[in-house]
C-alpha atoms as a PDB file:
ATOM      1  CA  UNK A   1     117.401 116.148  70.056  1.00  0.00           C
ATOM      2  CA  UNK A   2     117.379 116.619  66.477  1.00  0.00           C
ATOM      3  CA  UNK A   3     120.011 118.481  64.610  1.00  0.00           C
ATOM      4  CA  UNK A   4     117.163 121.187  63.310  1.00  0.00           C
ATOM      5  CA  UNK A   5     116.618 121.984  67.015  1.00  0.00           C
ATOM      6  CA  UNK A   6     119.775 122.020  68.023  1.00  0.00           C
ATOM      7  CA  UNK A   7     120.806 124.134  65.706  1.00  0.00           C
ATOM      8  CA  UNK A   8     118.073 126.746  66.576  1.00  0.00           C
ATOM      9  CA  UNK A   9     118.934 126.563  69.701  1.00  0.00           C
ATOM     10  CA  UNK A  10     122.356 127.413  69.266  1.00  0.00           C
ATOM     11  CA  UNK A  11     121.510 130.199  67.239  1.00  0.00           C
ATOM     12  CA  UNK A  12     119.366 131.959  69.597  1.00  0.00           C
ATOM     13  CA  UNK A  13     121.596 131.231  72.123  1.00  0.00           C
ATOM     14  CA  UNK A  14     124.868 132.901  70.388  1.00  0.00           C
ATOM     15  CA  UNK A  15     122.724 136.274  69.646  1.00  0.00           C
ATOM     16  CA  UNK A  16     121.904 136.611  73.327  1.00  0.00           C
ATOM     17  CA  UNK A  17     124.305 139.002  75.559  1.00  0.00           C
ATOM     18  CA  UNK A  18     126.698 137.017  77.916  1.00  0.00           C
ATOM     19  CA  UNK A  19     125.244 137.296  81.278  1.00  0.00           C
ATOM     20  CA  UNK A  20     122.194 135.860  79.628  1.00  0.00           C
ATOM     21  CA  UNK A  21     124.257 132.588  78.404  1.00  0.00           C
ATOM     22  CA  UNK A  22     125.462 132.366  82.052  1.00  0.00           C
ATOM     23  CA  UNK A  23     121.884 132.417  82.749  1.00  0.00           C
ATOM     24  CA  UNK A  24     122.037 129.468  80.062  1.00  0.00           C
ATOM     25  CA  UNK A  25     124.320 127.608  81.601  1.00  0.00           C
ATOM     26  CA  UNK A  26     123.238 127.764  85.326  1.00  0.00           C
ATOM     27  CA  UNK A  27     119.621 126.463  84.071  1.00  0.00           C
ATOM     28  CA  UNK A  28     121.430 123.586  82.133  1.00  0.00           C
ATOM     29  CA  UNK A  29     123.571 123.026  84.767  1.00  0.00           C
ATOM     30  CA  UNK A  30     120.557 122.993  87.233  1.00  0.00           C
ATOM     31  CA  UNK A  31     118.319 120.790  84.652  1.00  0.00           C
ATOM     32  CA  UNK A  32     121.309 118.147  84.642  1.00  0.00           C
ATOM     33  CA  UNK A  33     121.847 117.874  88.181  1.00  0.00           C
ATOM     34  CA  UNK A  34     117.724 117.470  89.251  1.00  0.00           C
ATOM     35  CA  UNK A  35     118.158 114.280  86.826  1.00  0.00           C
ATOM     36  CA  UNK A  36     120.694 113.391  88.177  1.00  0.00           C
ATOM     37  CA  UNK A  37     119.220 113.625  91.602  1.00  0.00           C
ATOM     38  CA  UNK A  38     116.128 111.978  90.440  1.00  0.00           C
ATOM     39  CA  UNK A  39     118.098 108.901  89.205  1.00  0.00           C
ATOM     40  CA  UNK A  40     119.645 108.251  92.042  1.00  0.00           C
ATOM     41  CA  UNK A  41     117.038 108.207  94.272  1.00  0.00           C
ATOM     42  CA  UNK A  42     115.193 106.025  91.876  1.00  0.00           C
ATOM     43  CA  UNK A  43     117.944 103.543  92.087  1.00  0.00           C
ATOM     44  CA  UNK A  44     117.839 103.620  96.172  1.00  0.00           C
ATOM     45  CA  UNK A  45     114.051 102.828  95.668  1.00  0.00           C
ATOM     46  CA  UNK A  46     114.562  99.791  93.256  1.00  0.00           C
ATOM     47  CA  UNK A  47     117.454  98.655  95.443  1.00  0.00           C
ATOM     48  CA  UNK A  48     115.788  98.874  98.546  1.00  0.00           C
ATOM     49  CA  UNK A  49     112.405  96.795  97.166  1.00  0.00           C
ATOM     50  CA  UNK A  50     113.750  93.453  97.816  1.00  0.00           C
ATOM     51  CA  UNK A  51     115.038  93.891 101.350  1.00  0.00           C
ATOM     52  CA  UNK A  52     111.548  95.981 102.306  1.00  0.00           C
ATOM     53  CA  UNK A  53     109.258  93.741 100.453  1.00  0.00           C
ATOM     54  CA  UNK A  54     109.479  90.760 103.207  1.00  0.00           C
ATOM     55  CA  UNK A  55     107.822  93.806 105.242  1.00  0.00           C
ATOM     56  CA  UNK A  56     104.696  94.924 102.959  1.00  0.00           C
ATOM     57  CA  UNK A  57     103.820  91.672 101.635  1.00  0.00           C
ATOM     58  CA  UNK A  58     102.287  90.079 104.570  1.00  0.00           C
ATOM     59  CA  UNK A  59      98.819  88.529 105.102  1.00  0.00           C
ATOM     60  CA  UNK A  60      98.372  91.422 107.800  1.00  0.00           C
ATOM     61  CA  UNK A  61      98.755  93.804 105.470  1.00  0.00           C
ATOM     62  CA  UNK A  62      96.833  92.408 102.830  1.00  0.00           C
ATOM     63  CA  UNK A  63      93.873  94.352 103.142  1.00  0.00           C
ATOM     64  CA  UNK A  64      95.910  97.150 101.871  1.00  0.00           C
ATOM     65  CA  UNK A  65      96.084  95.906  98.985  1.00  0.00           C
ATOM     66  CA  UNK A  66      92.371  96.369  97.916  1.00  0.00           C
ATOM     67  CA  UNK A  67      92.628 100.073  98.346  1.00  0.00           C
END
């Protein structure tokens, strides 16, 4: 983020009332945590490729791979 937007942000952030920055915070709390959650499970997929891939690359399954 640049510092223009950043700043902006701040700004409209300090003139709101302070339930409203709570509001703030829960979102940004919320937004951090769902990546969070996302990265994790995309490390579980890329750590579980090499132990499932004896499984889906078979010549049985190869017709699969036309689709």
């Amino acid at each position: 983020m640049n510092d223009i937007v950043r700043d902006a942000l701040i700004a409209k952030i300090a003139e709101l009332p302070e339930d409203r920055v709570s509001e703030i915070m829960d979102f940004v709390d919320f937004i951090r945590q769902r990546e969070a959650d996302r990265a994790l499970t995309r490390a579980a997929m890329r750590a579980s490729e090499p132990a499932l891939a004896r499984v889906w690359d078979n010549p049985d399954d190869d017709i699969y791979n036309e689709l």
